[in-house]
Protein backbone atom coordinates (compact mmCIF):
# COMPACT_ATOMS: atom_id res chain seq x y z
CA UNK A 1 16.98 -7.92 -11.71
CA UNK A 2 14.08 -6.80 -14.17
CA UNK A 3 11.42 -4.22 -13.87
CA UNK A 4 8.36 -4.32 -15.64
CA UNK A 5 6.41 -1.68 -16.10
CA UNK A 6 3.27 -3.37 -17.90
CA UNK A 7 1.30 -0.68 -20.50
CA UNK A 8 -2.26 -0.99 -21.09
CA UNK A 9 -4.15 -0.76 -23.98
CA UNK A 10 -6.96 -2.48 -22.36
CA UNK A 11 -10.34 -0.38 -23.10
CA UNK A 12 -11.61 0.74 -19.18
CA UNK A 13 -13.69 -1.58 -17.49
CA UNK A 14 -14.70 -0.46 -14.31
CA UNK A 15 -17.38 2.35 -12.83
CA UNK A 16 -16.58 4.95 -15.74
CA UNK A 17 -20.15 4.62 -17.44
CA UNK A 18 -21.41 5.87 -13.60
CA UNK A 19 -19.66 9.65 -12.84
CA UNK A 20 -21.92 11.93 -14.03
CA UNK A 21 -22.88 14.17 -11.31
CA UNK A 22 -19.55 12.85 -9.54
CA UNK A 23 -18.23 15.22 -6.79
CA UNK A 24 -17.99 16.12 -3.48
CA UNK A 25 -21.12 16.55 -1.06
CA UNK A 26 -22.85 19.69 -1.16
CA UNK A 27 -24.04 19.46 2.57
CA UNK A 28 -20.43 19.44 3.95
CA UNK A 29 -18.49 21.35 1.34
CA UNK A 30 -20.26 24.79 1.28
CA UNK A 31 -20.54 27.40 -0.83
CA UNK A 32 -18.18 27.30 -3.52
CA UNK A 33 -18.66 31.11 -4.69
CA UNK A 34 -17.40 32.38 -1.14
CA UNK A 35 -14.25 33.64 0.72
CA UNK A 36 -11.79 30.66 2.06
CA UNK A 37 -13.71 30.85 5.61
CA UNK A 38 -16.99 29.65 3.60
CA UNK A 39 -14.82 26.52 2.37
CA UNK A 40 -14.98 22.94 4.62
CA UNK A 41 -12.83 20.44 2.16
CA UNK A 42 -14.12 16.65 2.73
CA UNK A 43 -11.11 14.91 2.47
CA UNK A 44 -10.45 10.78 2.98
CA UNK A 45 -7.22 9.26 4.75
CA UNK A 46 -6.37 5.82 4.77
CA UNK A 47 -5.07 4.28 7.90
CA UNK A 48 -1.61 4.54 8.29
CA UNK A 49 -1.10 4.56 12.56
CA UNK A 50 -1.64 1.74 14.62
CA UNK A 51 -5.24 2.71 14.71
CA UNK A 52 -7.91 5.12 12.95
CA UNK A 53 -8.13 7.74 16.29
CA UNK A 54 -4.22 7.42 16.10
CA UNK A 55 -4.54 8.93 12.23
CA UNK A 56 -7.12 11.83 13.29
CA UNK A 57 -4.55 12.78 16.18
CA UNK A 58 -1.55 12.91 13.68
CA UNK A 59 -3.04 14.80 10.88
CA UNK A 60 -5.35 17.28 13.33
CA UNK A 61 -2.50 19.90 13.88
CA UNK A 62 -1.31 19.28 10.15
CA UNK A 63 -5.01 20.73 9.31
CA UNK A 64 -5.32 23.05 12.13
CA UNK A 65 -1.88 24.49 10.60
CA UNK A 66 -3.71 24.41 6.79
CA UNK A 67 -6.95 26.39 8.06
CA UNK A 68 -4.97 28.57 10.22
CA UNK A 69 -2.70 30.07 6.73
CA UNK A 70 -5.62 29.74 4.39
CA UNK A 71 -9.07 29.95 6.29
CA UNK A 72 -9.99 26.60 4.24
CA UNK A 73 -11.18 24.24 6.93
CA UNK A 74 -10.57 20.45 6.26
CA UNK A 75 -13.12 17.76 7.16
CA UNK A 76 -11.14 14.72 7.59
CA UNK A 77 -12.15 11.00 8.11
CA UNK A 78 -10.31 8.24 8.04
CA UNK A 79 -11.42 4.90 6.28
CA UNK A 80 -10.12 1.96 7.30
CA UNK A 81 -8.05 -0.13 4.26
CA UNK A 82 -10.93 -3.10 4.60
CA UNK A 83 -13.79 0.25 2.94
CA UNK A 84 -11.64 2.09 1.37
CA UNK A 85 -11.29 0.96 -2.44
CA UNK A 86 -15.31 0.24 -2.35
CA UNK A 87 -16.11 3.57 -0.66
CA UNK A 88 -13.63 4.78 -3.72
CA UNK A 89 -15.43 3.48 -6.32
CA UNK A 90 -18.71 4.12 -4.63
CA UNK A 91 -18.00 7.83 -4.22
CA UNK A 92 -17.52 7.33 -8.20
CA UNK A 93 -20.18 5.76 -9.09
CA UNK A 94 -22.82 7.93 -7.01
CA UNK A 95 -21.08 11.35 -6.81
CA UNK A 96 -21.07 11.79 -3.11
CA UNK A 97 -17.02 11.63 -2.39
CA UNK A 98 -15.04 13.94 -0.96
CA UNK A 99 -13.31 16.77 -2.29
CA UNK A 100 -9.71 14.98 -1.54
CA UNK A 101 -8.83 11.68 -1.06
CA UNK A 102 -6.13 9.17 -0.61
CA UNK A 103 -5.47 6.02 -2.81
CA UNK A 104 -2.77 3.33 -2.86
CA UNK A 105 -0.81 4.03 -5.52
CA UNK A 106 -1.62 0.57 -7.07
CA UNK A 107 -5.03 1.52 -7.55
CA UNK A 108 -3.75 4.73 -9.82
CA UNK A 109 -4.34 3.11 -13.47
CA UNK A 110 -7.45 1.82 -12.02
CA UNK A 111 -9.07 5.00 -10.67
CA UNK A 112 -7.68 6.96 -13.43
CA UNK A 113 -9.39 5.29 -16.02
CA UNK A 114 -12.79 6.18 -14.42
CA UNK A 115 -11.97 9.52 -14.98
CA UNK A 116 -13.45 10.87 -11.45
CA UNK A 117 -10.05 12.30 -10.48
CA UNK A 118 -8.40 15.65 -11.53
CA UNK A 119 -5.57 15.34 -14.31
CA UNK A 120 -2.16 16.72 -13.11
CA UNK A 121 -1.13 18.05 -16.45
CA UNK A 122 1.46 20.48 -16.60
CA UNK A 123 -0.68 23.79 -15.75
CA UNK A 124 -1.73 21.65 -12.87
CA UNK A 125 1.06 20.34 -11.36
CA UNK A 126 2.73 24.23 -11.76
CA UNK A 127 0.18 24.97 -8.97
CA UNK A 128 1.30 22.54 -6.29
CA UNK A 129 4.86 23.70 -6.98
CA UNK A 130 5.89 21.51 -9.85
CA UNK A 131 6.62 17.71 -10.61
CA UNK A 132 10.46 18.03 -10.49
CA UNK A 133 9.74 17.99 -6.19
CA UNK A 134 8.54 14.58 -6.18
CA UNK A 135 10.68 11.36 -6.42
CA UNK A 136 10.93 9.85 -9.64
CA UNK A 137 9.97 6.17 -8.74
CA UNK A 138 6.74 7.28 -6.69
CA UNK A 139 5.38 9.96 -9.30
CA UNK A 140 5.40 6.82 -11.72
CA UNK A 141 3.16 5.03 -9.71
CA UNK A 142 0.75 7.33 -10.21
CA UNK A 143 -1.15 6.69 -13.76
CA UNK A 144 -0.81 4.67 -16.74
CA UNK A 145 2.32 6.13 -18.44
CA UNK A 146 1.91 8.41 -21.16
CA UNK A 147 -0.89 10.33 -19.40
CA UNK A 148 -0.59 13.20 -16.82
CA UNK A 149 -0.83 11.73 -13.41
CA UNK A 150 -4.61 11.43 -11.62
CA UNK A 151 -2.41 12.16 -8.18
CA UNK A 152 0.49 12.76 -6.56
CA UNK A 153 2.51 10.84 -4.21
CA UNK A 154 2.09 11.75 -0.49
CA UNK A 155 3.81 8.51 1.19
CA UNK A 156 6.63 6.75 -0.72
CA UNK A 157 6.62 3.02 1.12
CA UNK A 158 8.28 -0.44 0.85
CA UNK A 159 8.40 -3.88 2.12
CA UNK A 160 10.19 -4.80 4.04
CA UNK A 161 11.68 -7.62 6.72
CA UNK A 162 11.05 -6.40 10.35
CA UNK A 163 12.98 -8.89 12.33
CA UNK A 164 13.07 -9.17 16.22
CA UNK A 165 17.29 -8.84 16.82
CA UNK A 166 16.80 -9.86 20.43
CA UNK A 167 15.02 -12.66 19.87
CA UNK A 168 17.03 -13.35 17.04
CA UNK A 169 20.07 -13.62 19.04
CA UNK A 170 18.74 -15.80 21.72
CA UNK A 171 18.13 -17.90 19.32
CA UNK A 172 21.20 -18.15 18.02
CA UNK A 173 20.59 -16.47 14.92
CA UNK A 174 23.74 -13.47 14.13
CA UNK A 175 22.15 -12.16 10.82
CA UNK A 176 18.96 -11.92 9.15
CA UNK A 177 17.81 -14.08 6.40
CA UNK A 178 19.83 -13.78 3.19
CA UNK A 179 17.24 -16.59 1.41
CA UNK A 180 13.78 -17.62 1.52
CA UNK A 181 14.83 -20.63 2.67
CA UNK A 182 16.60 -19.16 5.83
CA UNK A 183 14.07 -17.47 6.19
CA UNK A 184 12.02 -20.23 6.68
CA UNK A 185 14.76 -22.18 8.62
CA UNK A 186 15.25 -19.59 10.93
CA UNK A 187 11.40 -19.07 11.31
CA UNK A 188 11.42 -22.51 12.54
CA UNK A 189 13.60 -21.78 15.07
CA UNK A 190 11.92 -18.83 16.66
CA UNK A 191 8.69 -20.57 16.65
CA UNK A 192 8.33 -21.87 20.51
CA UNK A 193 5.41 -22.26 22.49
CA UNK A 194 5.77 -18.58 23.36
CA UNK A 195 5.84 -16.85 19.86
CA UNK A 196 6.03 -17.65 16.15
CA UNK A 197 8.40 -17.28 13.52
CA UNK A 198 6.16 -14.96 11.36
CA UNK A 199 2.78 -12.86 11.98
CA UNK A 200 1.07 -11.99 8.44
CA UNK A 201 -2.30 -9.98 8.01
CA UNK A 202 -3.81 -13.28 6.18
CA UNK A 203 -7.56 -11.95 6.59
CA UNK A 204 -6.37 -8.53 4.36
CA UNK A 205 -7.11 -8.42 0.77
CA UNK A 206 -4.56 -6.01 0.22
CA UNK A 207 -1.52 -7.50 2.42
CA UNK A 208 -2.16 -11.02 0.38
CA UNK A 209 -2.08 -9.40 -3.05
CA UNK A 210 0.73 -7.26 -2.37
CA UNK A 211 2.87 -10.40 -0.70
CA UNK A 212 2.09 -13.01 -3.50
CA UNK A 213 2.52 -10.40 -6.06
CA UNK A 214 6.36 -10.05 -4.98
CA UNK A 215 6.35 -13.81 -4.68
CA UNK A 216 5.11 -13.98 -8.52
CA UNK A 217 7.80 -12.23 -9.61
CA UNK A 218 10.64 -13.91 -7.73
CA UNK A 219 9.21 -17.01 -9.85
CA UNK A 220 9.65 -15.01 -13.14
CA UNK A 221 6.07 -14.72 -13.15
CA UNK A 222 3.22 -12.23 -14.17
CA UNK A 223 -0.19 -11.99 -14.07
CA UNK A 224 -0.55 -9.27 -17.09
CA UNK A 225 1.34 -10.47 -20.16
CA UNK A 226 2.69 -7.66 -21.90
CA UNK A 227 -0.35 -6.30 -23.95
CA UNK A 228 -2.56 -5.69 -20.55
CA UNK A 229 -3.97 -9.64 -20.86
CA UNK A 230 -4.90 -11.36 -17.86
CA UNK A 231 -2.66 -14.46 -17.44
CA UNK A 232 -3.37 -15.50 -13.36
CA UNK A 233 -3.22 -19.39 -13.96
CA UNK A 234 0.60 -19.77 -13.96
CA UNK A 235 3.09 -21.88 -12.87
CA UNK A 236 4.84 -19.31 -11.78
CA UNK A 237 2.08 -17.21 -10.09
CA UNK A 238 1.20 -21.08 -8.55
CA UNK A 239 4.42 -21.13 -6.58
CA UNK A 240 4.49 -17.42 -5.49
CA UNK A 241 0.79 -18.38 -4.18
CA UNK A 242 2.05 -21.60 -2.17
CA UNK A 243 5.02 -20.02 -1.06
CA UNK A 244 3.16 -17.51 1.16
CA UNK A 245 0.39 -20.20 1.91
CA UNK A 246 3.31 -22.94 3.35
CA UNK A 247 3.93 -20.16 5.86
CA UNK A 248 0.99 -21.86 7.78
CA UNK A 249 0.11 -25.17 6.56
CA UNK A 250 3.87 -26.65 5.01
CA UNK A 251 6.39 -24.48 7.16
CA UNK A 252 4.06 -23.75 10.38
CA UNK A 253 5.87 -20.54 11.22
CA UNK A 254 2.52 -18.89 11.11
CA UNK A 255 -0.25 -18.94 13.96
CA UNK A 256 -2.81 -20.36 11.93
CA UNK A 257 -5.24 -17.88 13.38
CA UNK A 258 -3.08 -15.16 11.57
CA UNK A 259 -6.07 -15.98 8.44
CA UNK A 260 -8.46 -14.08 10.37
CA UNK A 261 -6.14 -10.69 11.11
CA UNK A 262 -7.79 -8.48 8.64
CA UNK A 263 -8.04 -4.58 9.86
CA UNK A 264 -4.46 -3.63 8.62
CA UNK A 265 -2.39 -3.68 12.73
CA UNK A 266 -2.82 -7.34 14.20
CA UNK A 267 0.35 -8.70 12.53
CA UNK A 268 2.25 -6.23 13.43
CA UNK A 269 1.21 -5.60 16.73
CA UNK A 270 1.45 -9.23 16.94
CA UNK A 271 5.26 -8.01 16.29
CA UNK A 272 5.35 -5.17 18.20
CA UNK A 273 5.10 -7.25 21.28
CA UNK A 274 7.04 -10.08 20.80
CA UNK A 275 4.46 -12.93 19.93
CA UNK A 276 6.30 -12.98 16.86
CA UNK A 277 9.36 -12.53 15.58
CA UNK A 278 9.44 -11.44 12.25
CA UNK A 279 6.95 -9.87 10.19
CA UNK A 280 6.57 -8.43 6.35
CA UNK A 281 5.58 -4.38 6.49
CA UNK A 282 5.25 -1.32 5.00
CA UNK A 283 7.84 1.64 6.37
CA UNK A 284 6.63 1.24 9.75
CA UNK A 285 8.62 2.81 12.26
CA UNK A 286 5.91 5.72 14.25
CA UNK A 287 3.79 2.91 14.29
CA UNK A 288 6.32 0.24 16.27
CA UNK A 289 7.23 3.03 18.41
CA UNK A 290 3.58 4.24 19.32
CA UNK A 291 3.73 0.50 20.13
CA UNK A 292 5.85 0.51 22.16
CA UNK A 293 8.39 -1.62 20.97
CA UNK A 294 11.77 -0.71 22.21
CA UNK A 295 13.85 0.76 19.31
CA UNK A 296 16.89 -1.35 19.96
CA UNK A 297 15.22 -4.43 19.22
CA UNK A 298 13.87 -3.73 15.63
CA UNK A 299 15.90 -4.86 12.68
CA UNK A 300 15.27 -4.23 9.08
CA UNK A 301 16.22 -5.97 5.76
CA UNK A 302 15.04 -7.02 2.13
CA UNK A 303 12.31 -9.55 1.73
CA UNK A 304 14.63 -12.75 0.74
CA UNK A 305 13.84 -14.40 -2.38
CA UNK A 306 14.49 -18.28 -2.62
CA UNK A 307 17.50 -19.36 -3.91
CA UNK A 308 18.16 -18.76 -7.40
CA UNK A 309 14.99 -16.61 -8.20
CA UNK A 310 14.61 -13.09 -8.91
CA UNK A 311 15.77 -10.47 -6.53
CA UNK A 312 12.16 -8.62 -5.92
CA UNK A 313 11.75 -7.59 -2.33
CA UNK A 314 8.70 -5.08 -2.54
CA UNK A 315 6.28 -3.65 -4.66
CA UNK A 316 6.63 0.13 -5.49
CA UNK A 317 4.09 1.07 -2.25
CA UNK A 318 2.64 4.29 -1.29
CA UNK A 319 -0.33 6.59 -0.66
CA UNK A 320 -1.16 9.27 -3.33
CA UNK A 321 -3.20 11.68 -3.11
CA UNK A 322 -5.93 12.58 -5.15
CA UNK A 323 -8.58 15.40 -6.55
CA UNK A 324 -12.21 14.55 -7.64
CA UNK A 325 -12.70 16.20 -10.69
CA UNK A 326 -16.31 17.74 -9.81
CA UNK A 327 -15.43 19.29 -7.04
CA UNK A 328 -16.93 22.48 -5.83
CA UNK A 329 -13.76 23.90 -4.71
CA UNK A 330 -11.03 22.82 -7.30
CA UNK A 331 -8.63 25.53 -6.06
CA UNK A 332 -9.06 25.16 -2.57
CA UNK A 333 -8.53 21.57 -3.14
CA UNK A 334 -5.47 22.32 -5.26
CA UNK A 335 -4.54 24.16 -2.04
CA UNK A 336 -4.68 21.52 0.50
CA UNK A 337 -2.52 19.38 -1.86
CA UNK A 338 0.23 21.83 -2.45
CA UNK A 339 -0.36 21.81 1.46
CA UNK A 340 0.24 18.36 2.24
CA UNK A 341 3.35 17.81 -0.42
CA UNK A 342 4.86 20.49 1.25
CA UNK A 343 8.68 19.94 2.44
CA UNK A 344 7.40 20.89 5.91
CA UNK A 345 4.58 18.62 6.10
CA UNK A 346 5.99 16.38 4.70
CA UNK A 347 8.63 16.22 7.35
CA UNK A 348 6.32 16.07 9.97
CA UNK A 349 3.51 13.55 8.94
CA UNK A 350 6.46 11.13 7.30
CA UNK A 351 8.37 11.56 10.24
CA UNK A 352 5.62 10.50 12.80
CA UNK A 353 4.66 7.15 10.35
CA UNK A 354 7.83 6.11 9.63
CA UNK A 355 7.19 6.13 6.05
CA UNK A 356 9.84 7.72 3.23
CA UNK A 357 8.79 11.02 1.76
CA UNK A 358 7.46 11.59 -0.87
CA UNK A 359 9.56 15.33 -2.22
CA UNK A 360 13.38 15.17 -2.73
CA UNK A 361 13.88 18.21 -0.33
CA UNK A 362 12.55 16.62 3.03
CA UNK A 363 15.59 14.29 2.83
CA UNK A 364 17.75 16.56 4.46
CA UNK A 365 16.13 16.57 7.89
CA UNK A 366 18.18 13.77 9.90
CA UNK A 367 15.14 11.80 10.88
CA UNK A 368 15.75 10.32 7.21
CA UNK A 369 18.87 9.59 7.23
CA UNK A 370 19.27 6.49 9.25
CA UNK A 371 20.34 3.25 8.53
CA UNK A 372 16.45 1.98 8.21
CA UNK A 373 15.41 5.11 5.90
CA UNK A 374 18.42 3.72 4.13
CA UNK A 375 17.27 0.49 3.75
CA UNK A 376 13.75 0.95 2.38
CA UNK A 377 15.38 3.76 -0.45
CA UNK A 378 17.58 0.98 -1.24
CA UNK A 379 14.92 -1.41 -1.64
CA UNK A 380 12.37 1.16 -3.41
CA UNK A 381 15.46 1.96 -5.96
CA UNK A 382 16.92 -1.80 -6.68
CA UNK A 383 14.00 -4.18 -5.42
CA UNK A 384 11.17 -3.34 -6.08
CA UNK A 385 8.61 -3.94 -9.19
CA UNK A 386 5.37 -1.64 -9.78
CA UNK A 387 1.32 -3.55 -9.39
CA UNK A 388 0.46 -3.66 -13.26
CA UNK A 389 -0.66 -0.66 -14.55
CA UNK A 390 -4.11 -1.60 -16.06
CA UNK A 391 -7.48 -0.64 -15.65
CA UNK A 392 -7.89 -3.63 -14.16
CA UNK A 393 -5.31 -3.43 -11.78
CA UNK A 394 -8.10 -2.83 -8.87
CA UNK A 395 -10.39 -6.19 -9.36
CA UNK A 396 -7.45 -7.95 -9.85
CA UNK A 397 -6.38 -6.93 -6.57
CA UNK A 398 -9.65 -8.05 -5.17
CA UNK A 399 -10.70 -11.45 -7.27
CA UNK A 400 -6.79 -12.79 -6.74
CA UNK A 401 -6.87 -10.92 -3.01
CA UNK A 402 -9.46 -13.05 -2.01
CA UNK A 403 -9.17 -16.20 -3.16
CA UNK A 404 -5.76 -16.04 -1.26
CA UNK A 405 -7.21 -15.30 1.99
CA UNK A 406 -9.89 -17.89 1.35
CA UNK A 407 -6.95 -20.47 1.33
CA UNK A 408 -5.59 -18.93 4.02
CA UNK A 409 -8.29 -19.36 5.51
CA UNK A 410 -8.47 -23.39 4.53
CA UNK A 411 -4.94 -23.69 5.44
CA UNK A 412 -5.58 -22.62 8.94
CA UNK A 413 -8.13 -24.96 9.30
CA UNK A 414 -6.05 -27.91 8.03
CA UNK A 415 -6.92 -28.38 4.67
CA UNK A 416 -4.02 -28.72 2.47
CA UNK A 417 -4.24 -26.56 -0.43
CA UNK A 418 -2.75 -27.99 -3.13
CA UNK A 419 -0.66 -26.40 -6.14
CA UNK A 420 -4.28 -28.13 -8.26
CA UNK A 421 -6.42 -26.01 -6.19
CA UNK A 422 -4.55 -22.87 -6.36
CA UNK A 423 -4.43 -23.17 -9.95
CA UNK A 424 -8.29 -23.90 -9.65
CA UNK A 425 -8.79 -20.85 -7.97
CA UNK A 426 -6.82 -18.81 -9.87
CA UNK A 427 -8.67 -19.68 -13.07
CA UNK A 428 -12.01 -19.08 -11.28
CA UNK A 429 -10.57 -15.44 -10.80
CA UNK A 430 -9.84 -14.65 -14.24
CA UNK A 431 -13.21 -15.88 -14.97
CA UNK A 432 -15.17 -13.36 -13.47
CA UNK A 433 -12.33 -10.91 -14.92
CA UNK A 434 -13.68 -11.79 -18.14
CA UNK A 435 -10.43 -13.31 -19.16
């Protein structure tokens, strides 16, 4: 298989004109000048448990443990995935962000091109304990190449195929799908007036970017070309587009009311308890426990790619973590970080979410090294392609985001959206990307 790494030369684009004064909020930070006890750090999660009280609970003794060796206490809230790229670039353009902050590593060229975050250049990284910790494949995803990283990687993640093995074998079916077209073929067998085939997050931005992105590329195509250009109207990015919209409208292994699942845990509660049998995830195995799907039941393999296309299975996923530049308390914040990447925290926090972590070292706790850790490395190392690495990278998201979920959205409602219109809407998105 190929991986493209795409390099931009692509002057930035976004918020950058808008930082000055860019930095964390004076009423919640204190006083920079005094002792660790003085220091509250605002810092921003995204969601990554079944629900945003779930995240607070997980990460409360992780910060109680922070305060309690440093005397640094650590505001935390966590945004929800629908706010969090426009709080983001908000926080850029107005200067009240936090002091620390998570981003999806596919926003990383994006963000870093604004220049809001802190540079982890050499002297930098040395005081979070050095770049050499981190996994190769996730520290990439965390800038344009050829400039230090704007964060560091806090949760390595993949796609992958969560499959039901009960209901699997009641219906017959002995392995999982090997091709999309299996896929597909056994989705129609496991959708029955009591559950469907598939459950997909069709109202999310981010799920439908991520899911026709790996589509894209299993049809050889691209929506950069090679110099940073936009090129969305494609053939190729046509069929990766219909492919995930025939889930509903050709293949009906969908509940068309899937469209409207938007906050990030529908689908895969949807999962979770059986009123459907197969779903498309992130690392997810704290949050299928927590609920409460019985362990025994949940199977794990590669996204399939139709027969004869490219073997992509994921995009190179994860939460970073990330610095604002203007912060009051630069060291502190430095702190936290080193914190956080930490082989024990890491342990902990990766352990409880299921997802892979993000330092070589952690790997040697047995929690990850089962037979689904295995899996997701496997996919992370052989199947998976990075988002493009433009300053771009984050509207594109958005503008191709949403005009998927707005056919979704038709498609549910039994319009049939046609390869014309998605190469209609496609073209309408580059438009307003100035391409």
């Amino acid at each position: 298989m190929r991986l493209k790494r795409i390099t931009s030369a692509v002057a930035v684009s976004l918020v950058a004109a808008s930082l000055a004064g860019c930095g964390s909020n004076d009423d919640s930070s204190g006083s920079g000048s005094g002792s660790a006890e003085d220091v509250t750090l605002t810092y921003w999660a995204s969601n990554q448990g079944t629900s945003l009280a779930n995240d607070e609970e997980v990460l409360k003794p992780q910060l109680d443990a922070f305060t309690a060796q440093t005397g640094i206490k650590v505001d935390v809230e966590v945004v929800p995935w629908s706010d969090l790229l426009n709080r983001i670039l908000a926080a850029t353009a107005s200067g009240e962000g936090p002091d620390v902050l998570n981003i999806g590593n596919t926003w990383s060229a994006s963000l870093q091109a604004t220049g809001a975050l802190t540079p982890f250049d050499d002297a930098t990284m040395a005081q979070i304990g050095g770049a050499d910790r981190f996994l190769a494949g996730s520290l990439a995803a965390t800038g344009a190449e050829g400039q230090p990283p704007t964060a560091v990687p806090l949760y390595s993640l993949a796609y992958g195929l969560y499959y039901n093995k009960k209901m699997f074998a009641e219906a017959g079916i002995t392995e999982p799908p090997s091709s999309w077209e299996e896929l597909v073929e056994d989705g129609k067998k496991l959708t029955t007036p009591d559950h469907w085939g598939m459950s997909i997050e069709g109202g999310s931005v981010s799920e439908n970017i991520h899911n026709v992105f790996v589509f894209s590329e299993q049809q050889g195509g691209s929506f950069f070309d090679d110099g940073g250009k936009p090129t969305f109207d494609t053939p190729e990015n046509v069929a990766g587009i219909k492919q995930y919209l025939d889930l509903v409208q050709e293949d009906k292994i969908t509940n068309p009311s899937n469209a409207e699942y938007a906050n990030g845990t529908e689908a895969l509660a949807d999962f979770a308890s059986g009123k459907s049998a197969m779903v498309m995830w992130q690392a997810a195995a704290g949050s299928l426990d927590q609920l409460g799907m019985d362990a025994a039941d949940i199977g794990v393999a590669p996204i399939p790619a139709p027969t004869g296309a490219e073997d992509v299975a994921s995009i190179v996923a994860g939460i970073n973590l990330a610095v604002f530049d203007s912060t009051d308390h630069k060291q502190q914040a430095l702190d936290f970080v080193k914190f956080m990447t930490s082989t024990p925290t890491q342990i902990s926090l990766n352990k409880t979410y299921g997802s892979l972590p993000a330092v070589q070292e952690a790997y040697t706790d047995p929690a990850f090294q089962t037979e689904a850790v295995e899996t997701f490395k496997g996919i992370l190392d052989d199947k998976a392609v990075p988002m493009p690495a433009v300053a771009e990278e984050s509207q594109f998201e958005t503008l191709v985001g949403t005009a998927v979920k707005n056919m979704l959205a038709q498609a549910a409602s039994g319009t049939v959206v046609t390869e014309q219109a998605i190469s209609e809407q496609l073209d309408a998105a580059q438009q307003q990307l100035g391409g």
